[in-house]
Protein backbone atom coordinates (compact mmCIF):
# COMPACT_ATOMS: atom_id res chain seq x y z
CA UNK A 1 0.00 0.00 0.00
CA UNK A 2 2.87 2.64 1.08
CA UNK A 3 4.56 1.69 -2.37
CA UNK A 4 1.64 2.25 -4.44
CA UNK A 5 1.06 5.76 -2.65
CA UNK A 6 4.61 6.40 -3.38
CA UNK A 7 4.39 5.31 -7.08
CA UNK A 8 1.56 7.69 -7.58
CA UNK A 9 3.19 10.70 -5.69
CA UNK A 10 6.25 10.14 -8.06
CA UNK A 11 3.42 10.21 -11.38
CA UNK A 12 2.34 13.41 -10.11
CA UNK A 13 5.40 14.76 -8.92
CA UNK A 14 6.62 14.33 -12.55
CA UNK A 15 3.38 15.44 -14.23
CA UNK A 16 2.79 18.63 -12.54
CA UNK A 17 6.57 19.38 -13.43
CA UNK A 18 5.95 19.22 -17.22
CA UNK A 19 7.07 15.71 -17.89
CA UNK A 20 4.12 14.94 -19.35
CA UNK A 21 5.58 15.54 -22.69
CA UNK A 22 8.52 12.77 -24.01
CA UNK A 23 9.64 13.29 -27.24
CA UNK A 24 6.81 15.49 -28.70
CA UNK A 25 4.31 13.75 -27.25
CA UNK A 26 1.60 14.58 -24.24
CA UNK A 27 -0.70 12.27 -22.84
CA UNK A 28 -4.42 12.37 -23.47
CA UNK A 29 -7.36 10.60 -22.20
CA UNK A 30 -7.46 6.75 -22.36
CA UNK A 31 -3.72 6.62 -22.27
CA UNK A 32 -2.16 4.01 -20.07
CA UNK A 33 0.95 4.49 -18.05
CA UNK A 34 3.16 1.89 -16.22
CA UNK A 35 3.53 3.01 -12.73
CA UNK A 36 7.12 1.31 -11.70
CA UNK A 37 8.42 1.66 -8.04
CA UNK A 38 11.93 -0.20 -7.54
CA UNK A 39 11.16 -3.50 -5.74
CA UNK A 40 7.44 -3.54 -6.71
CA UNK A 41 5.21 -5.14 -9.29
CA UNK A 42 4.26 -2.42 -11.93
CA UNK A 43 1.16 -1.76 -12.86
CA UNK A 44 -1.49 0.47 -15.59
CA UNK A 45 -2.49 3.25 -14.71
CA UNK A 46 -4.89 5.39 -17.05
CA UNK A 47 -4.70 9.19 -17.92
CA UNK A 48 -8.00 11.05 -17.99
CA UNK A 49 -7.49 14.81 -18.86
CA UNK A 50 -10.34 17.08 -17.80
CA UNK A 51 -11.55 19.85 -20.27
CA UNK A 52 -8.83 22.48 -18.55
CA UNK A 53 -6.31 20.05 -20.28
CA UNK A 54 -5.14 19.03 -16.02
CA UNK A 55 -4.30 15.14 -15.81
């Protein structure tokens, strides 16, 4: 449980900092990410961006 908060505070941590663009590309809605904490099973995680374009 602690690692999957920590996983998701990293996503966001890197999100809200503008890393939400790799190589040209920024994730929209019904994208899936792979959450990956060291030591831990990774998992999917899907992007839903509101109308304000916030993920």
């Amino acid at each position: 449980m602690l690692a999957m908060i920590g996983g998701l505070a990293v996503a966001i941590v890197l999100l809200t900092a503008s890393a939400s663009r790799a190589d040209g590309y920024t994730f929209d809605t019904g994208d899936i990410l792979r959450v990956s904490v060291i030591g831990e099973q990774s998992y999917p995680l899907e992007v839903v961006v509101d109308d304000r374009g916030s993920i």
